[in-house]
C-alpha atoms as a PDB file:
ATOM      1  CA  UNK A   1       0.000   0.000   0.000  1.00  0.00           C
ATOM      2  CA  UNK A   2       1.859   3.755  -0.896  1.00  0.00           C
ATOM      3  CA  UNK A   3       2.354   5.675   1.753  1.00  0.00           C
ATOM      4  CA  UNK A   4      -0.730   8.491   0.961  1.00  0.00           C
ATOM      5  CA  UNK A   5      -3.207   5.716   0.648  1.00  0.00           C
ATOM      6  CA  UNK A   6      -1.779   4.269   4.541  1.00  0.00           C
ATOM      7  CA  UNK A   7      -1.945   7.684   5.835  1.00  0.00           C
ATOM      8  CA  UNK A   8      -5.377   8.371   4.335  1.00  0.00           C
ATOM      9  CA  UNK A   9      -6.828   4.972   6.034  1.00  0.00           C
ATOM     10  CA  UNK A  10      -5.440   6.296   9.384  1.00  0.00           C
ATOM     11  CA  UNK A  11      -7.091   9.776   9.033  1.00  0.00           C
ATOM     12  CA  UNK A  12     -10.058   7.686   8.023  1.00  0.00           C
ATOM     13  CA  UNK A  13      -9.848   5.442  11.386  1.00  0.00           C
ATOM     14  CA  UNK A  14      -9.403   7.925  13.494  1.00  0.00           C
ATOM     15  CA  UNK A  15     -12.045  10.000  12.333  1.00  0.00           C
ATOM     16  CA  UNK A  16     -14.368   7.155  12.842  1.00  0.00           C
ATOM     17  CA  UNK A  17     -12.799   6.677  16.064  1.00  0.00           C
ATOM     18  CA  UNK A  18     -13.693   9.980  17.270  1.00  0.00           C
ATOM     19  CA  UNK A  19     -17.120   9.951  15.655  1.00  0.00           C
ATOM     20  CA  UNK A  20     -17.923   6.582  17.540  1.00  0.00           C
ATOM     21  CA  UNK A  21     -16.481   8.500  20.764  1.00  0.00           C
ATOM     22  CA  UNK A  22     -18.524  11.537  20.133  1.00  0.00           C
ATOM     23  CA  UNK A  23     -17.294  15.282  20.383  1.00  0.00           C
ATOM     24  CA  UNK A  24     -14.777  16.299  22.698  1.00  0.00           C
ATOM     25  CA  UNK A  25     -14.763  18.994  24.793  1.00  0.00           C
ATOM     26  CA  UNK A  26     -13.246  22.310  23.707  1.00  0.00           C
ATOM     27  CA  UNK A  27     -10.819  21.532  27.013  1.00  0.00           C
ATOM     28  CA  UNK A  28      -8.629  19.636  24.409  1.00  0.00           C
ATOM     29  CA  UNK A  29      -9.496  16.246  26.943  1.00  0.00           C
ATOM     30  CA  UNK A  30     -11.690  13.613  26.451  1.00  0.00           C
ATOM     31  CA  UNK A  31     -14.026  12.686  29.491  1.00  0.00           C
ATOM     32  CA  UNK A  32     -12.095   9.781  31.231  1.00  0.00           C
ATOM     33  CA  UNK A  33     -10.048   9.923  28.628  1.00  0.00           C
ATOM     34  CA  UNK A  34      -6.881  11.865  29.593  1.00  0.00           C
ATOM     35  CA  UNK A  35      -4.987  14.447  28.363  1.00  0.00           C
ATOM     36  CA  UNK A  36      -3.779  12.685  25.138  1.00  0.00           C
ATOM     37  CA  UNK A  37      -7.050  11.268  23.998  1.00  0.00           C
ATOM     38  CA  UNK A  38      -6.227  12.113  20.255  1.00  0.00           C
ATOM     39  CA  UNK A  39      -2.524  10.829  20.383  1.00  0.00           C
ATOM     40  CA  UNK A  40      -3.332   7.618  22.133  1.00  0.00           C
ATOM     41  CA  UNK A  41      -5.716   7.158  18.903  1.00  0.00           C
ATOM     42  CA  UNK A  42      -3.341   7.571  16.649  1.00  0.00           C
ATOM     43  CA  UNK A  43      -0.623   5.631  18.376  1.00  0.00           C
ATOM     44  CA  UNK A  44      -2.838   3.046  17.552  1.00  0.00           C
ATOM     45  CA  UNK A  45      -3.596   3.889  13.965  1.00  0.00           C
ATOM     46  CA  UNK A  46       0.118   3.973  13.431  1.00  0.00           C
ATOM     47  CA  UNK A  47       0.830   0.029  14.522  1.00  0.00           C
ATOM     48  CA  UNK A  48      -2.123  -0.845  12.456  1.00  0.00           C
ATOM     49  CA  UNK A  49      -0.213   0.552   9.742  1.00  0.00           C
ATOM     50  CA  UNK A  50       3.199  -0.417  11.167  1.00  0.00           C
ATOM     51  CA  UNK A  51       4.528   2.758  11.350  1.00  0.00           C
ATOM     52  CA  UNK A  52       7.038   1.922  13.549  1.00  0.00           C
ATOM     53  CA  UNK A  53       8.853   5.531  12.907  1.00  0.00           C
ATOM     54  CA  UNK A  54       5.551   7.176  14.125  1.00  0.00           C
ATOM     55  CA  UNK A  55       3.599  10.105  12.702  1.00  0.00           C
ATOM     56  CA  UNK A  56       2.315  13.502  13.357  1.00  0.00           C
ATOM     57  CA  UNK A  57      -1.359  14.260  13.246  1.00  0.00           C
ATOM     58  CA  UNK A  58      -2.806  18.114  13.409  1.00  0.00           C
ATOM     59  CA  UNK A  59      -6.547  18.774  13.416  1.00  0.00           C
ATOM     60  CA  UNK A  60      -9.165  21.469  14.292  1.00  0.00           C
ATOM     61  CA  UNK A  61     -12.692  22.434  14.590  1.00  0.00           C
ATOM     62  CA  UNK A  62     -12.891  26.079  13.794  1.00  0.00           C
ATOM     63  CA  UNK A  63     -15.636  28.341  13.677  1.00  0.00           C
ATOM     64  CA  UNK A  64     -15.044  31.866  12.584  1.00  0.00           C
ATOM     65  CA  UNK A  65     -16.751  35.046  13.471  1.00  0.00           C
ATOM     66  CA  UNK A  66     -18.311  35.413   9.804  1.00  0.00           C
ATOM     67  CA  UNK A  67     -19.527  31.823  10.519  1.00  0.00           C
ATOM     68  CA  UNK A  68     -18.219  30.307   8.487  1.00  0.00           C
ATOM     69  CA  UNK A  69     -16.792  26.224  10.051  1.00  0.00           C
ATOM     70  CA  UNK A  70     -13.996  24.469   8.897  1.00  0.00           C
ATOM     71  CA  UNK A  71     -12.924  21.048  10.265  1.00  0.00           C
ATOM     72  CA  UNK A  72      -9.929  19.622   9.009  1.00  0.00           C
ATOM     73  CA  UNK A  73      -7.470  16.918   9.625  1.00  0.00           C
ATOM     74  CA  UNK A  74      -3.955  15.677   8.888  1.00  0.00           C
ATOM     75  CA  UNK A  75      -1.440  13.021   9.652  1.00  0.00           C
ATOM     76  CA  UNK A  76       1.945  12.428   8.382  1.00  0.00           C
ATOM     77  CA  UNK A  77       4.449   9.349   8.699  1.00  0.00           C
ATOM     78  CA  UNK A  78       8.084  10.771  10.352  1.00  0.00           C
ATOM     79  CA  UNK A  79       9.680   8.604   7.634  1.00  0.00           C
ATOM     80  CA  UNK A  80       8.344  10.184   5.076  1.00  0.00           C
ATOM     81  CA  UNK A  81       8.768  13.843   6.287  1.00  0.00           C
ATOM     82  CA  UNK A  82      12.248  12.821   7.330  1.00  0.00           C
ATOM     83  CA  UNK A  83      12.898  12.339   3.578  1.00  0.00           C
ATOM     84  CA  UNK A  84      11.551  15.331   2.392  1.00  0.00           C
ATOM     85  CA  UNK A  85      13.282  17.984   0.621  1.00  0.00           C
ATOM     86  CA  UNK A  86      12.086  20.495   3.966  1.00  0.00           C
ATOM     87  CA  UNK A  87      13.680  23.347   1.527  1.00  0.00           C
ATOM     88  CA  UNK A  88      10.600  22.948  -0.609  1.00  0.00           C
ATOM     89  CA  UNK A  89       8.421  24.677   2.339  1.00  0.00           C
ATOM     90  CA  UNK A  90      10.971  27.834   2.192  1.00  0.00           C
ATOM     91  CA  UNK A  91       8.298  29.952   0.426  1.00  0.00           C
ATOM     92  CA  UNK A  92       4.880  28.973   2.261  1.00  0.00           C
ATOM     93  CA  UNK A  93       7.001  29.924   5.410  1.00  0.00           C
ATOM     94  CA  UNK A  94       8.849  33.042   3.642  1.00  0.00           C
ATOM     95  CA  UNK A  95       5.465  33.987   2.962  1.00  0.00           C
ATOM     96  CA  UNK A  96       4.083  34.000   6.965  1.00  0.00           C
ATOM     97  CA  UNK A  97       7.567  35.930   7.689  1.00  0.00           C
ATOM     98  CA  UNK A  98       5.791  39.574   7.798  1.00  0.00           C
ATOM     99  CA  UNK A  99       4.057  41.058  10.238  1.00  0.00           C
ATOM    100  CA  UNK A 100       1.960  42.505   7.802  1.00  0.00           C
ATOM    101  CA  UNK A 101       1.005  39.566   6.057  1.00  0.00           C
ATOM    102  CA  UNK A 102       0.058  37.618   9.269  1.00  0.00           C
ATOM    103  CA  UNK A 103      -2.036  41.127   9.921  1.00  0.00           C
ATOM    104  CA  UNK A 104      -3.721  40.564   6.693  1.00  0.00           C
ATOM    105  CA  UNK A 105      -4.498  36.514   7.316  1.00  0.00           C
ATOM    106  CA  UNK A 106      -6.087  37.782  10.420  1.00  0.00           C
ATOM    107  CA  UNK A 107      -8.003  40.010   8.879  1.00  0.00           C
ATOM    108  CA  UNK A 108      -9.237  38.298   6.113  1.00  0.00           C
ATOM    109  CA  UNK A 109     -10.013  35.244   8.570  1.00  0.00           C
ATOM    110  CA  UNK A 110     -11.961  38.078  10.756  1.00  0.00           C
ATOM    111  CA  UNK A 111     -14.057  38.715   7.356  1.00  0.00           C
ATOM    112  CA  UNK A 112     -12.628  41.664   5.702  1.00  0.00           C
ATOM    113  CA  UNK A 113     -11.973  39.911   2.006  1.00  0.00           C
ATOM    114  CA  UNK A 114     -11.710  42.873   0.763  1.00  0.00           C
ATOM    115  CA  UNK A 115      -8.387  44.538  -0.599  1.00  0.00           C
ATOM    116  CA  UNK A 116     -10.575  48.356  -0.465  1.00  0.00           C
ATOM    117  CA  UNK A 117     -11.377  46.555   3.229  1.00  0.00           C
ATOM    118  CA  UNK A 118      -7.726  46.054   3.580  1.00  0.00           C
ATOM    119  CA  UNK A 119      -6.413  49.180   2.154  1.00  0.00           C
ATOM    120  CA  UNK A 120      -8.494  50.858   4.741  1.00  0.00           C
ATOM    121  CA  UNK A 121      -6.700  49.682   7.717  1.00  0.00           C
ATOM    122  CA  UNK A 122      -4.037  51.629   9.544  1.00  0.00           C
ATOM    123  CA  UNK A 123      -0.212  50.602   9.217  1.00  0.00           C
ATOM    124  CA  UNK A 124      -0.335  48.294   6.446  1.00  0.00           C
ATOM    125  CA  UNK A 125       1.074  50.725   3.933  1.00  0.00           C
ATOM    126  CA  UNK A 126      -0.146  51.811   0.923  1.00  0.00           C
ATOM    127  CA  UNK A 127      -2.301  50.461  -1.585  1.00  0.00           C
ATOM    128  CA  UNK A 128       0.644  49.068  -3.798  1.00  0.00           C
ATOM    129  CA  UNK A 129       1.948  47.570  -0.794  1.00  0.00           C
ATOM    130  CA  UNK A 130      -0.653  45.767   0.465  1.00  0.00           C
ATOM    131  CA  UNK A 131      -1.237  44.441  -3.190  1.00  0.00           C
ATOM    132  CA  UNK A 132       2.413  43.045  -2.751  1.00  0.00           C
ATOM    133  CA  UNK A 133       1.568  41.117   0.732  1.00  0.00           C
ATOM    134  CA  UNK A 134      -1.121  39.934  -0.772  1.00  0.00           C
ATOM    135  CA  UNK A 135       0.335  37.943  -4.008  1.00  0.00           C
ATOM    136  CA  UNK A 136       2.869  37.283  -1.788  1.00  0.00           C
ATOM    137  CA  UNK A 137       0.351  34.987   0.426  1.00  0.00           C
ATOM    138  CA  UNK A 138      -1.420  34.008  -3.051  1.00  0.00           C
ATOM    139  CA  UNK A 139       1.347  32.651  -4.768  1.00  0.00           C
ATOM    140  CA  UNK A 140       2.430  30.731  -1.731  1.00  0.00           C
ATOM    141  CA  UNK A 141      -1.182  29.273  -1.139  1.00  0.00           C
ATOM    142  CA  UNK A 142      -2.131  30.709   2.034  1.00  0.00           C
ATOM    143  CA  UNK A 143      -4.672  33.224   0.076  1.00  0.00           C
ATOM    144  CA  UNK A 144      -6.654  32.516  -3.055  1.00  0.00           C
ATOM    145  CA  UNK A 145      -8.686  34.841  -5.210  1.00  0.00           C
ATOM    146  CA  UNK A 146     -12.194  33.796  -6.181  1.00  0.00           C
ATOM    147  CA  UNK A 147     -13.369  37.209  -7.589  1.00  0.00           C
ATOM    148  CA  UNK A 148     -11.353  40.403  -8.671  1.00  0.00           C
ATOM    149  CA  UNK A 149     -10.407  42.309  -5.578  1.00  0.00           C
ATOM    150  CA  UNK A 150     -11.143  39.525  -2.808  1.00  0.00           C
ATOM    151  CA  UNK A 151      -9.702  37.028  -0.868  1.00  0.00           C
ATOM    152  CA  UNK A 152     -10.020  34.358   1.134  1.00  0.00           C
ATOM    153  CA  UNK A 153      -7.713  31.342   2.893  1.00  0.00           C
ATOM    154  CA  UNK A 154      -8.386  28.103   0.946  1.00  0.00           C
ATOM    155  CA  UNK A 155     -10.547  25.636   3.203  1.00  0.00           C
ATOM    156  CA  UNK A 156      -7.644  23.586   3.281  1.00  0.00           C
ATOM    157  CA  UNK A 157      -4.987  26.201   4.950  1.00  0.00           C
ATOM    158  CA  UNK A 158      -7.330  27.491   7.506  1.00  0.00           C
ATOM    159  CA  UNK A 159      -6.198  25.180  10.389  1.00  0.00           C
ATOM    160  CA  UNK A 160      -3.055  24.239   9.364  1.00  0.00           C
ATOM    161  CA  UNK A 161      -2.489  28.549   9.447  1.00  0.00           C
ATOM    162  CA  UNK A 162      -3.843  27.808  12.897  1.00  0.00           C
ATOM    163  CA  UNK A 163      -1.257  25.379  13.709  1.00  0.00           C
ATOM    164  CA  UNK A 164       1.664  27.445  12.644  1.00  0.00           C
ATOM    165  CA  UNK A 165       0.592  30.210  14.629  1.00  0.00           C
ATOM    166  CA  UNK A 166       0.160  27.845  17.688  1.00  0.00           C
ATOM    167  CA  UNK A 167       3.754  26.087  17.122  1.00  0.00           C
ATOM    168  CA  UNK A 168       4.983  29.694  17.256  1.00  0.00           C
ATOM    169  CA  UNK A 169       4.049  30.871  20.514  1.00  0.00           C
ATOM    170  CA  UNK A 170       6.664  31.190  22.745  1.00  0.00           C
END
Protein backbone atom coordinates (compact mmCIF):
# COMPACT_ATOMS: atom_id res chain seq x y z
CA UNK A 1 0.00 0.00 0.00
CA UNK A 2 1.86 3.75 -0.90
CA UNK A 3 2.35 5.67 1.75
CA UNK A 4 -0.73 8.49 0.96
CA UNK A 5 -3.21 5.72 0.65
CA UNK A 6 -1.78 4.27 4.54
CA UNK A 7 -1.94 7.68 5.84
CA UNK A 8 -5.38 8.37 4.33
CA UNK A 9 -6.83 4.97 6.03
CA UNK A 10 -5.44 6.30 9.38
CA UNK A 11 -7.09 9.78 9.03
CA UNK A 12 -10.06 7.69 8.02
CA UNK A 13 -9.85 5.44 11.39
CA UNK A 14 -9.40 7.93 13.49
CA UNK A 15 -12.05 10.00 12.33
CA UNK A 16 -14.37 7.15 12.84
CA UNK A 17 -12.80 6.68 16.06
CA UNK A 18 -13.69 9.98 17.27
CA UNK A 19 -17.12 9.95 15.66
CA UNK A 20 -17.92 6.58 17.54
CA UNK A 21 -16.48 8.50 20.76
CA UNK A 22 -18.52 11.54 20.13
CA UNK A 23 -17.29 15.28 20.38
CA UNK A 24 -14.78 16.30 22.70
CA UNK A 25 -14.76 18.99 24.79
CA UNK A 26 -13.25 22.31 23.71
CA UNK A 27 -10.82 21.53 27.01
CA UNK A 28 -8.63 19.64 24.41
CA UNK A 29 -9.50 16.25 26.94
CA UNK A 30 -11.69 13.61 26.45
CA UNK A 31 -14.03 12.69 29.49
CA UNK A 32 -12.10 9.78 31.23
CA UNK A 33 -10.05 9.92 28.63
CA UNK A 34 -6.88 11.87 29.59
CA UNK A 35 -4.99 14.45 28.36
CA UNK A 36 -3.78 12.68 25.14
CA UNK A 37 -7.05 11.27 24.00
CA UNK A 38 -6.23 12.11 20.26
CA UNK A 39 -2.52 10.83 20.38
CA UNK A 40 -3.33 7.62 22.13
CA UNK A 41 -5.72 7.16 18.90
CA UNK A 42 -3.34 7.57 16.65
CA UNK A 43 -0.62 5.63 18.38
CA UNK A 44 -2.84 3.05 17.55
CA UNK A 45 -3.60 3.89 13.96
CA UNK A 46 0.12 3.97 13.43
CA UNK A 47 0.83 0.03 14.52
CA UNK A 48 -2.12 -0.85 12.46
CA UNK A 49 -0.21 0.55 9.74
CA UNK A 50 3.20 -0.42 11.17
CA UNK A 51 4.53 2.76 11.35
CA UNK A 52 7.04 1.92 13.55
CA UNK A 53 8.85 5.53 12.91
CA UNK A 54 5.55 7.18 14.13
CA UNK A 55 3.60 10.11 12.70
CA UNK A 56 2.32 13.50 13.36
CA UNK A 57 -1.36 14.26 13.25
CA UNK A 58 -2.81 18.11 13.41
CA UNK A 59 -6.55 18.77 13.42
CA UNK A 60 -9.17 21.47 14.29
CA UNK A 61 -12.69 22.43 14.59
CA UNK A 62 -12.89 26.08 13.79
CA UNK A 63 -15.64 28.34 13.68
CA UNK A 64 -15.04 31.87 12.58
CA UNK A 65 -16.75 35.05 13.47
CA UNK A 66 -18.31 35.41 9.80
CA UNK A 67 -19.53 31.82 10.52
CA UNK A 68 -18.22 30.31 8.49
CA UNK A 69 -16.79 26.22 10.05
CA UNK A 70 -14.00 24.47 8.90
CA UNK A 71 -12.92 21.05 10.27
CA UNK A 72 -9.93 19.62 9.01
CA UNK A 73 -7.47 16.92 9.62
CA UNK A 74 -3.96 15.68 8.89
CA UNK A 75 -1.44 13.02 9.65
CA UNK A 76 1.94 12.43 8.38
CA UNK A 77 4.45 9.35 8.70
CA UNK A 78 8.08 10.77 10.35
CA UNK A 79 9.68 8.60 7.63
CA UNK A 80 8.34 10.18 5.08
CA UNK A 81 8.77 13.84 6.29
CA UNK A 82 12.25 12.82 7.33
CA UNK A 83 12.90 12.34 3.58
CA UNK A 84 11.55 15.33 2.39
CA UNK A 85 13.28 17.98 0.62
CA UNK A 86 12.09 20.49 3.97
CA UNK A 87 13.68 23.35 1.53
CA UNK A 88 10.60 22.95 -0.61
CA UNK A 89 8.42 24.68 2.34
CA UNK A 90 10.97 27.83 2.19
CA UNK A 91 8.30 29.95 0.43
CA UNK A 92 4.88 28.97 2.26
CA UNK A 93 7.00 29.92 5.41
CA UNK A 94 8.85 33.04 3.64
CA UNK A 95 5.46 33.99 2.96
CA UNK A 96 4.08 34.00 6.96
CA UNK A 97 7.57 35.93 7.69
CA UNK A 98 5.79 39.57 7.80
CA UNK A 99 4.06 41.06 10.24
CA UNK A 100 1.96 42.51 7.80
CA UNK A 101 1.00 39.57 6.06
CA UNK A 102 0.06 37.62 9.27
CA UNK A 103 -2.04 41.13 9.92
CA UNK A 104 -3.72 40.56 6.69
CA UNK A 105 -4.50 36.51 7.32
CA UNK A 106 -6.09 37.78 10.42
CA UNK A 107 -8.00 40.01 8.88
CA UNK A 108 -9.24 38.30 6.11
CA UNK A 109 -10.01 35.24 8.57
CA UNK A 110 -11.96 38.08 10.76
CA UNK A 111 -14.06 38.71 7.36
CA UNK A 112 -12.63 41.66 5.70
CA UNK A 113 -11.97 39.91 2.01
CA UNK A 114 -11.71 42.87 0.76
CA UNK A 115 -8.39 44.54 -0.60
CA UNK A 116 -10.57 48.36 -0.46
CA UNK A 117 -11.38 46.55 3.23
CA UNK A 118 -7.73 46.05 3.58
CA UNK A 119 -6.41 49.18 2.15
CA UNK A 120 -8.49 50.86 4.74
CA UNK A 121 -6.70 49.68 7.72
CA UNK A 122 -4.04 51.63 9.54
CA UNK A 123 -0.21 50.60 9.22
CA UNK A 124 -0.33 48.29 6.45
CA UNK A 125 1.07 50.73 3.93
CA UNK A 126 -0.15 51.81 0.92
CA UNK A 127 -2.30 50.46 -1.58
CA UNK A 128 0.64 49.07 -3.80
CA UNK A 129 1.95 47.57 -0.79
CA UNK A 130 -0.65 45.77 0.46
CA UNK A 131 -1.24 44.44 -3.19
CA UNK A 132 2.41 43.05 -2.75
CA UNK A 133 1.57 41.12 0.73
CA UNK A 134 -1.12 39.93 -0.77
CA UNK A 135 0.34 37.94 -4.01
CA UNK A 136 2.87 37.28 -1.79
CA UNK A 137 0.35 34.99 0.43
CA UNK A 138 -1.42 34.01 -3.05
CA UNK A 139 1.35 32.65 -4.77
CA UNK A 140 2.43 30.73 -1.73
CA UNK A 141 -1.18 29.27 -1.14
CA UNK A 142 -2.13 30.71 2.03
CA UNK A 143 -4.67 33.22 0.08
CA UNK A 144 -6.65 32.52 -3.05
CA UNK A 145 -8.69 34.84 -5.21
CA UNK A 146 -12.19 33.80 -6.18
CA UNK A 147 -13.37 37.21 -7.59
CA UNK A 148 -11.35 40.40 -8.67
CA UNK A 149 -10.41 42.31 -5.58
CA UNK A 150 -11.14 39.53 -2.81
CA UNK A 151 -9.70 37.03 -0.87
CA UNK A 152 -10.02 34.36 1.13
CA UNK A 153 -7.71 31.34 2.89
CA UNK A 154 -8.39 28.10 0.95
CA UNK A 155 -10.55 25.64 3.20
CA UNK A 156 -7.64 23.59 3.28
CA UNK A 157 -4.99 26.20 4.95
CA UNK A 158 -7.33 27.49 7.51
CA UNK A 159 -6.20 25.18 10.39
CA UNK A 160 -3.05 24.24 9.36
CA UNK A 161 -2.49 28.55 9.45
CA UNK A 162 -3.84 27.81 12.90
CA UNK A 163 -1.26 25.38 13.71
CA UNK A 164 1.66 27.44 12.64
CA UNK A 165 0.59 30.21 14.63
CA UNK A 166 0.16 27.84 17.69
CA UNK A 167 3.75 26.09 17.12
CA UNK A 168 4.98 29.69 17.26
CA UNK A 169 4.05 30.87 20.51
CA UNK A 170 6.66 31.19 22.74
Amino acid sequence: MELEERVAELERRLGALESARGAAPETGTEPGGGDFWALEGFRGRLAEAGAEDGGVLFTGAVRLAAGERYEWQYGALTERLLQEDWANAADSFAALGSGVRLRLLREILGGRRSAAELAELEGLGTTGQIYHHLRQLTGAGWLHSPDRGRYEIPAARVVPLLVVLTAARP
